[in-house]
C-alpha atoms as a PDB file:
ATOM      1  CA  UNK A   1     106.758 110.843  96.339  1.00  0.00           C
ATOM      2  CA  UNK A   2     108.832 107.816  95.221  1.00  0.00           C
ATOM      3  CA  UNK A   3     107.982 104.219  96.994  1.00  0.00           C
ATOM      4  CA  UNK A   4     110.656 104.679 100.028  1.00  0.00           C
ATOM      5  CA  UNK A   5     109.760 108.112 101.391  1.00  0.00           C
ATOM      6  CA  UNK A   6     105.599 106.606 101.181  1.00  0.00           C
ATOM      7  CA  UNK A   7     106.019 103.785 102.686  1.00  0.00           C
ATOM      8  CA  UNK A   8     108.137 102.005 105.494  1.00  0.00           C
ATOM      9  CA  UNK A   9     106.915 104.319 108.074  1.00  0.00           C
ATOM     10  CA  UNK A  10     106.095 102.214 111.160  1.00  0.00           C
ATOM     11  CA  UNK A  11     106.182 104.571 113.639  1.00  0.00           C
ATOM     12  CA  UNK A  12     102.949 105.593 111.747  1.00  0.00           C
ATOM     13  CA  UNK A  13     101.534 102.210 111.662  1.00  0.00           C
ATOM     14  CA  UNK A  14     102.128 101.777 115.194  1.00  0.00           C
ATOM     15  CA  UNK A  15     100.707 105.394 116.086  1.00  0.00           C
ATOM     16  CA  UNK A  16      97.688 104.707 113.849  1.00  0.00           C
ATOM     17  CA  UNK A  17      96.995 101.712 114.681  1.00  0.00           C
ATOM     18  CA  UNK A  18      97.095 102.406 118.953  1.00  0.00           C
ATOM     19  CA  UNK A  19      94.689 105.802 118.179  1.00  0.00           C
ATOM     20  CA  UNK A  20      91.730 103.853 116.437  1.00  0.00           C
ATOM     21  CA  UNK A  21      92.393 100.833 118.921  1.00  0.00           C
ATOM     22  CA  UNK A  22      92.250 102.611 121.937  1.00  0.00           C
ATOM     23  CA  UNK A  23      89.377 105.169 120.783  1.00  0.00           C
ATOM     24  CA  UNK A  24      87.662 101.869 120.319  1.00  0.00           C
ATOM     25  CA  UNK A  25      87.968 100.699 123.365  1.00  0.00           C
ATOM     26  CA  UNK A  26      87.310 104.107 124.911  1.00  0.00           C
ATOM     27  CA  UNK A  27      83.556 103.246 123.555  1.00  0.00           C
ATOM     28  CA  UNK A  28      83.601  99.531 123.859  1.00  0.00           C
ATOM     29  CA  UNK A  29      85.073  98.572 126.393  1.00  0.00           C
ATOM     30  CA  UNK A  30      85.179  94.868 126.542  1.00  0.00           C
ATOM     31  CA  UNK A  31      84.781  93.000 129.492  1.00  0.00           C
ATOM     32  CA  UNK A  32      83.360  89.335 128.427  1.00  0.00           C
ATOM     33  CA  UNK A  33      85.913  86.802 126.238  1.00  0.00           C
ATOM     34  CA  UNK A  34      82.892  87.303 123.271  1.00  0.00           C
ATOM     35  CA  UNK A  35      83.505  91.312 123.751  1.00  0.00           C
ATOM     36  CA  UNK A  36      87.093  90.600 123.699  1.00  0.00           C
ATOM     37  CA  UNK A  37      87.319  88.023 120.713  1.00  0.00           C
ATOM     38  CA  UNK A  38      84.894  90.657 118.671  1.00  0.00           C
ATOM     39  CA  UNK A  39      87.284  93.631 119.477  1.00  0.00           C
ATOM     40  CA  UNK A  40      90.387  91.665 118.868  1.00  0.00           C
ATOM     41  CA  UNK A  41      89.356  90.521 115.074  1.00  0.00           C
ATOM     42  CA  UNK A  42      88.625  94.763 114.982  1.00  0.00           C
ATOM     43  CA  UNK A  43      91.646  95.440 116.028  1.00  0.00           C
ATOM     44  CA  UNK A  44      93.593  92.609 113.682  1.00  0.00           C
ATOM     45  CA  UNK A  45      91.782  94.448 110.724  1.00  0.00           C
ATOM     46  CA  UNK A  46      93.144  98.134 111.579  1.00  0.00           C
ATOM     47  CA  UNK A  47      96.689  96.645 112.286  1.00  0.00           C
ATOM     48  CA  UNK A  48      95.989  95.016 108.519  1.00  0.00           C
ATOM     49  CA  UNK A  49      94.758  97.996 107.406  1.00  0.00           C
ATOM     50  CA  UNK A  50      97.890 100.520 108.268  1.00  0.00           C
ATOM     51  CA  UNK A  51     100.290  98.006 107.511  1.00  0.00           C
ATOM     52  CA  UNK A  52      99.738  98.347 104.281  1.00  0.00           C
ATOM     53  CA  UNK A  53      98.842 102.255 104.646  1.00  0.00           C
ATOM     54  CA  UNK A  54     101.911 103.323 106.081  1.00  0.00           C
ATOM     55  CA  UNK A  55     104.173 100.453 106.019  1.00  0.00           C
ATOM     56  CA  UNK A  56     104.249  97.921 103.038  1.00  0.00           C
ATOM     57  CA  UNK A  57     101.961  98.503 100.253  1.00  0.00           C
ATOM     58  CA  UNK A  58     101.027  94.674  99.775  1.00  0.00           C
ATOM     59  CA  UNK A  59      98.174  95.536  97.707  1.00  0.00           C
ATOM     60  CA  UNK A  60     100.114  97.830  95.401  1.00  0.00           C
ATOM     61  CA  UNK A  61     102.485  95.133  94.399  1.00  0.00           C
ATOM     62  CA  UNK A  62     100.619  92.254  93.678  1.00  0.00           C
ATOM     63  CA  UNK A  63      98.465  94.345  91.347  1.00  0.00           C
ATOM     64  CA  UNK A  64     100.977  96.606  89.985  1.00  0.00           C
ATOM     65  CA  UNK A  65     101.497  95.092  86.502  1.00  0.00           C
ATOM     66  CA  UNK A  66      98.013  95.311  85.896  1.00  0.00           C
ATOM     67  CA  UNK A  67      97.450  98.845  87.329  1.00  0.00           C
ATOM     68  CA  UNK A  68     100.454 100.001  85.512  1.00  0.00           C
ATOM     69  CA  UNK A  69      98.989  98.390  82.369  1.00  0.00           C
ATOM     70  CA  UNK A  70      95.248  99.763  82.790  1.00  0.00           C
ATOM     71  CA  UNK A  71      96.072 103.133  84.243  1.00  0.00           C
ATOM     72  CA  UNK A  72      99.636 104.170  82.833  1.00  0.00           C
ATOM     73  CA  UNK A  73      99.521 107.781  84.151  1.00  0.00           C
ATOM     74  CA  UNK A  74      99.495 107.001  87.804  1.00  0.00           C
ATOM     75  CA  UNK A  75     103.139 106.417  90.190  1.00  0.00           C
ATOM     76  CA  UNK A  76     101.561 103.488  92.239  1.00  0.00           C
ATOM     77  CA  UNK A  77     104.183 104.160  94.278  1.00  0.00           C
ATOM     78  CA  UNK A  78     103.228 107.184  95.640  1.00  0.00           C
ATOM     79  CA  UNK A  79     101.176 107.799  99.016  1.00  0.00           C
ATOM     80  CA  UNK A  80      98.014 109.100  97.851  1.00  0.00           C
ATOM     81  CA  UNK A  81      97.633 106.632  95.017  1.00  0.00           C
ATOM     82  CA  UNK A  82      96.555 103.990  98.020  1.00  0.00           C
ATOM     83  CA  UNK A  83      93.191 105.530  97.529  1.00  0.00           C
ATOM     84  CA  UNK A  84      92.331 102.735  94.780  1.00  0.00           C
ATOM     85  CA  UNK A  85      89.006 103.748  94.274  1.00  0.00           C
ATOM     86  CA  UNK A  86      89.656 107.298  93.930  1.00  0.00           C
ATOM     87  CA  UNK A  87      92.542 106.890  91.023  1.00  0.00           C
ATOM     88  CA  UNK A  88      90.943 104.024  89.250  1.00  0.00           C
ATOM     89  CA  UNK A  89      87.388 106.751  88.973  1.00  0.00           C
ATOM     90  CA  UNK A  90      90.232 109.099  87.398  1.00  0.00           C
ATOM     91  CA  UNK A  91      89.699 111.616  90.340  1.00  0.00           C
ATOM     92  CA  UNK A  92      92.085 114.039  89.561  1.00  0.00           C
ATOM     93  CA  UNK A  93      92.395 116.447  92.866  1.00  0.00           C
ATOM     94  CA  UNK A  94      93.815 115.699  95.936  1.00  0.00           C
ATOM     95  CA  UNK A  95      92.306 112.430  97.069  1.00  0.00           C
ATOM     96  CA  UNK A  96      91.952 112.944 100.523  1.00  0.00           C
ATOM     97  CA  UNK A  97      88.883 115.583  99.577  1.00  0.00           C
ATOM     98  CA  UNK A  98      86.948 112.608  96.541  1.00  0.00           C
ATOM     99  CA  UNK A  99      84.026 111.112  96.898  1.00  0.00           C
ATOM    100  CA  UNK A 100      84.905 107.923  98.495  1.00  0.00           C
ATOM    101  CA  UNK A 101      87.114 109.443 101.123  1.00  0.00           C
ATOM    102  CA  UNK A 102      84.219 111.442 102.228  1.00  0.00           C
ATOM    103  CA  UNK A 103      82.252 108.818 101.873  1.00  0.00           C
ATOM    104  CA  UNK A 104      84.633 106.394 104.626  1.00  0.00           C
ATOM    105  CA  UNK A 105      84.516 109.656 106.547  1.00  0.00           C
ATOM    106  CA  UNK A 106      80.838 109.255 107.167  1.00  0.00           C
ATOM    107  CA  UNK A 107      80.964 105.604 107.909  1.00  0.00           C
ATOM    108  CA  UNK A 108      83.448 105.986 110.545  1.00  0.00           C
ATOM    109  CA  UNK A 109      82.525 108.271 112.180  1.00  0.00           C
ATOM    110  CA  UNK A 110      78.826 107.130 111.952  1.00  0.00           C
ATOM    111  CA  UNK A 111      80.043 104.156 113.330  1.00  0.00           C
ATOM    112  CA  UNK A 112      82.178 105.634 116.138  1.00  0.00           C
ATOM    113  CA  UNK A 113      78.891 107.377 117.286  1.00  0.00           C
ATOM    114  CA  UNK A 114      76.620 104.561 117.244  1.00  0.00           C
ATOM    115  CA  UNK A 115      79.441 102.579 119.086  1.00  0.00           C
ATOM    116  CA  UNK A 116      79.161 104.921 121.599  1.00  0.00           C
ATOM    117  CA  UNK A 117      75.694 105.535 122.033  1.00  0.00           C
ATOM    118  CA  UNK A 118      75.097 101.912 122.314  1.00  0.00           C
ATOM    119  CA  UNK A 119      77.508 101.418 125.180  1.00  0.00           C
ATOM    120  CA  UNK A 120      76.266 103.614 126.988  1.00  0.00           C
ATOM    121  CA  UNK A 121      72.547 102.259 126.882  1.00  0.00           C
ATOM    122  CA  UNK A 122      74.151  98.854 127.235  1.00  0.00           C
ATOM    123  CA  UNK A 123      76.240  99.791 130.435  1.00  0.00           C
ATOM    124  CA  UNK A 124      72.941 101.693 132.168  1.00  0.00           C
ATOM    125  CA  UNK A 125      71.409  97.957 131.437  1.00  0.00           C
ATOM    126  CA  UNK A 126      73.889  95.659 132.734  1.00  0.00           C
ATOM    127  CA  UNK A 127      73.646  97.713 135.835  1.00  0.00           C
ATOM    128  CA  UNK A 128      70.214  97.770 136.057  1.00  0.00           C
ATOM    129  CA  UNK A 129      69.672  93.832 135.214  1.00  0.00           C
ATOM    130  CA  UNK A 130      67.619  94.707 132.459  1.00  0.00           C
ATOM    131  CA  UNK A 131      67.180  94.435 128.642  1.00  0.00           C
ATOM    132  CA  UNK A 132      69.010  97.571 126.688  1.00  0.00           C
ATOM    133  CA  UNK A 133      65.826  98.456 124.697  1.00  0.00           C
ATOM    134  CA  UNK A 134      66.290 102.287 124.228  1.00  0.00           C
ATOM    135  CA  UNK A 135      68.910 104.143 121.721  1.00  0.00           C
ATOM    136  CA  UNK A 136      70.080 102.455 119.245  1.00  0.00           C
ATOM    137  CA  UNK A 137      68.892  99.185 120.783  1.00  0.00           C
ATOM    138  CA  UNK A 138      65.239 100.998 120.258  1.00  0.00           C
ATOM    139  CA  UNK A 139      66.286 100.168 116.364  1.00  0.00           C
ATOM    140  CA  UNK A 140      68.398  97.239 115.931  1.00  0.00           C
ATOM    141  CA  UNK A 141      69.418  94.924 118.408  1.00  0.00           C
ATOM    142  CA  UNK A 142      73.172  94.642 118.045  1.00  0.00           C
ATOM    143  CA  UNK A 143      73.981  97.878 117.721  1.00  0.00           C
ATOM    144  CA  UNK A 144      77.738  97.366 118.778  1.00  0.00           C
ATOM    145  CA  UNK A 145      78.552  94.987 116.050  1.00  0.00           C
ATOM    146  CA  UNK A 146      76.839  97.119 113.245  1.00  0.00           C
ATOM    147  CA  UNK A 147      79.680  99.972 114.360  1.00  0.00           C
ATOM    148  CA  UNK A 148      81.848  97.536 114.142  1.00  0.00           C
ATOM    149  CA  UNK A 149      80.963  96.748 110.405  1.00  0.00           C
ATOM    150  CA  UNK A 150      79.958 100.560 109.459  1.00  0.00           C
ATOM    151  CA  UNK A 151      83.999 101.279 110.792  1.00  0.00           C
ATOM    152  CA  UNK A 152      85.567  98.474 108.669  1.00  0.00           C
ATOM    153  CA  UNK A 153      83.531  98.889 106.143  1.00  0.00           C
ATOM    154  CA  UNK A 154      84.467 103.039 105.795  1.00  0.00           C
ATOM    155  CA  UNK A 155      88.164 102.202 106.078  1.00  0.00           C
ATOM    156  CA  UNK A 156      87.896  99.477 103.250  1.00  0.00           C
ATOM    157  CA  UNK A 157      86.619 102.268 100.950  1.00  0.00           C
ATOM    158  CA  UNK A 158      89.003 104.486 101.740  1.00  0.00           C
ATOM    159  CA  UNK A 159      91.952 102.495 101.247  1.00  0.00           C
ATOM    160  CA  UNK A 160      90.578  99.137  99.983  1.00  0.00           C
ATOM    161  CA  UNK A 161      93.473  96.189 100.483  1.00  0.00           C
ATOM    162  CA  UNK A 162      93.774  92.013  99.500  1.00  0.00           C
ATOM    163  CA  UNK A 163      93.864  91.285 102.749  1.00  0.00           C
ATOM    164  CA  UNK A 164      91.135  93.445 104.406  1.00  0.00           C
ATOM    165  CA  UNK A 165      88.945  92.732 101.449  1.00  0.00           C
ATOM    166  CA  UNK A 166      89.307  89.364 102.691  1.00  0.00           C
ATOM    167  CA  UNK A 167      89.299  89.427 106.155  1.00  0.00           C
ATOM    168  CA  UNK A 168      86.307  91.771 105.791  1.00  0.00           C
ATOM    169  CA  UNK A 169      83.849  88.904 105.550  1.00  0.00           C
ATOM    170  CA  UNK A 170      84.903  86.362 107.730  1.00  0.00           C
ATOM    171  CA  UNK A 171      84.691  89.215 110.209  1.00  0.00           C
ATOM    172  CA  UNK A 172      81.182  89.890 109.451  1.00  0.00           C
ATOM    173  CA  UNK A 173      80.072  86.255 109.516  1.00  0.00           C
ATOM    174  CA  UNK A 174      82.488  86.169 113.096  1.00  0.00           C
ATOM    175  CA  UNK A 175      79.916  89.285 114.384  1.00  0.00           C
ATOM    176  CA  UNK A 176      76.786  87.426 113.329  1.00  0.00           C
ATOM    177  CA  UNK A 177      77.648  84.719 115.090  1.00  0.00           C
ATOM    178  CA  UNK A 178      78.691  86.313 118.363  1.00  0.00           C
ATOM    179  CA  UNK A 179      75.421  87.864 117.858  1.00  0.00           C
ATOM    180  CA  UNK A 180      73.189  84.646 117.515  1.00  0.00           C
ATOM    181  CA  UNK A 181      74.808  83.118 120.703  1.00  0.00           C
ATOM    182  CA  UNK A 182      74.542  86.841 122.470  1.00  0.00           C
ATOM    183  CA  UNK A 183      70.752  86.025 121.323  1.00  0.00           C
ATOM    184  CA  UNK A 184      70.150  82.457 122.947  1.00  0.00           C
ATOM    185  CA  UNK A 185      71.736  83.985 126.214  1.00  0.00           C
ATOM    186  CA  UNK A 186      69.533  86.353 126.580  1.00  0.00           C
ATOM    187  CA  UNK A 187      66.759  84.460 125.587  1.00  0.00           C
ATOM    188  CA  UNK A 188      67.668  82.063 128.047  1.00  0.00           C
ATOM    189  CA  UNK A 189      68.214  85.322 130.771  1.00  0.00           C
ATOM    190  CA  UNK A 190      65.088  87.455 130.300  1.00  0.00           C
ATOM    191  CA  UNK A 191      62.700  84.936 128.853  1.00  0.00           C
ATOM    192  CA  UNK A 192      59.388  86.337 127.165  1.00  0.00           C
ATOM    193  CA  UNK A 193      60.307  89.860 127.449  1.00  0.00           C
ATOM    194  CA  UNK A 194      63.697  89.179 125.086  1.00  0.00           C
ATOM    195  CA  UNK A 195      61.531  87.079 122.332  1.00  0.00           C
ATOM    196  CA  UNK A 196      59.394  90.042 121.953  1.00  0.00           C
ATOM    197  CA  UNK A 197      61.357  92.160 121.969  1.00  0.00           C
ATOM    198  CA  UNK A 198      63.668  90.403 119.193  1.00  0.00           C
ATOM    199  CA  UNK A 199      60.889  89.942 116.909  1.00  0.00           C
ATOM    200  CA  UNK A 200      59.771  93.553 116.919  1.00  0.00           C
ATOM    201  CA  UNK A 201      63.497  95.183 116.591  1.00  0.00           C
ATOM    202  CA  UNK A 202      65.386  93.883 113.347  1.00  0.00           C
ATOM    203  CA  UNK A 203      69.025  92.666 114.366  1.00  0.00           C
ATOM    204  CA  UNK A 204      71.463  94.951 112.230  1.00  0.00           C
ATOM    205  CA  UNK A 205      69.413  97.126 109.807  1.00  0.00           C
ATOM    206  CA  UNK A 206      66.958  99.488 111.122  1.00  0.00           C
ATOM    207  CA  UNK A 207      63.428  99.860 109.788  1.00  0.00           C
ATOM    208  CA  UNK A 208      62.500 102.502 107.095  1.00  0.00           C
ATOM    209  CA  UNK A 209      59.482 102.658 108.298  1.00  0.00           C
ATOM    210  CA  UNK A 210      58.480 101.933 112.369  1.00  0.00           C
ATOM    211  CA  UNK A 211      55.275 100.485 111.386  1.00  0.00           C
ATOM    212  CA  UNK A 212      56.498  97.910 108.650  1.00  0.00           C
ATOM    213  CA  UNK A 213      57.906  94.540 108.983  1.00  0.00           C
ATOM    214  CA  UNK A 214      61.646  95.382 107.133  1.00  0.00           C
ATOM    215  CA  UNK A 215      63.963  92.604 106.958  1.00  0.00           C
ATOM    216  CA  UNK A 216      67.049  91.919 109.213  1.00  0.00           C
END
């Protein structure tokens, strides 16, 4: 597959892009400006993403004296060798089925199920007028922004680019803090009952064990 038959397909970038956005949303559903500023940096990272999956491989040609130099065997050019971490491991099947492309598989989707879950404790909660405590909430109290990370983070290893490698952090420091000021609202809203419930749930990384202390 030679560079113009892999890449400048837009219609793909477009179509790719709308899927993940909209099953997103499907889950998420934003309705504050802090749901819709954290969904819109999720969504500028997928656009980022398939731009340079489908459309212009960025990546591939600012590194691609150096990968021609340290790999020789491998036509950059083509689709498949996008999968970065796949080719430079010397994977030599059809990269769609290696390790690290199962590997994003399981954080996506992991994340697209948490994402889910969570809404739909949060939703039952913002009806009620109560604290979402149960689910995923049960185990970490932002839920909603670990998907968020768990999704980026499964894309990035299965077709790791400059520019999400770089927007990948900013976006993570963006989600913690949305969730600190999510935090002093509802500390503010629900008093005593929030405070203890924030110190016995961690904020993004579930307890190994229930009974421990763990770290946030």
């Amino acid at each position: 597959m030679n560079a113009s038959s892999a890449y400048g397909l837009w219609l793909l970038v477009l179509l790719n892009s709308a899927i993940f956005i909209l099953f997103a949303f499907s889950f998420y559903k934003p309705r504050t400006a802090r749901d819709w500023r954290s969904f819109g940096a999720f969504s500028a990272f997928l656009v980022a993403l398939f731009t340079e999956m489908y459309g212009f491989p960025l990546t591939i040609y600012l590194l691609s004296g150096w990968l021609q130099s340290r790999f020789p065997g491998v036509d950059w050019f083509a689709h498949d060798s996008g999968h970065l971490l796949e080719m430079a491991f010397g994977w030599k099947s059809n990269p769609h089925f290696g390790p690290f492309h199962l590997l994003s598989f399981a954080l996506i989707g992991g994340g697209f199920v948490l994402l889910s879950a969570a809404w739909k404790v949060l939703y039952r909660a913002q009806r009620a007028h109560r604290l979402a405590t149960d689910g995923p909430y049960a185990r970490i109290r932002h839920p909603q922004y670990a998907a968020f990370v768990l999704i980026m983070l499964g894309f990035l290893v299965q077709w790791p680019t400059i520019l999400t490698l770089a927007m990948f952090p900013v976006l993570v420091w963006m989600y913690a803090r949305l969730a600190r000021r999510e935090e002093r609202e509802m500390a503010t809203e629900f008093g005593e009952d929030y405070r203890r419930y924030a110190v016995a749930t961690p904020a993004f990384l579930p307890r190994m064990d229930r009974g421990g202390r763990g770290k946030e």
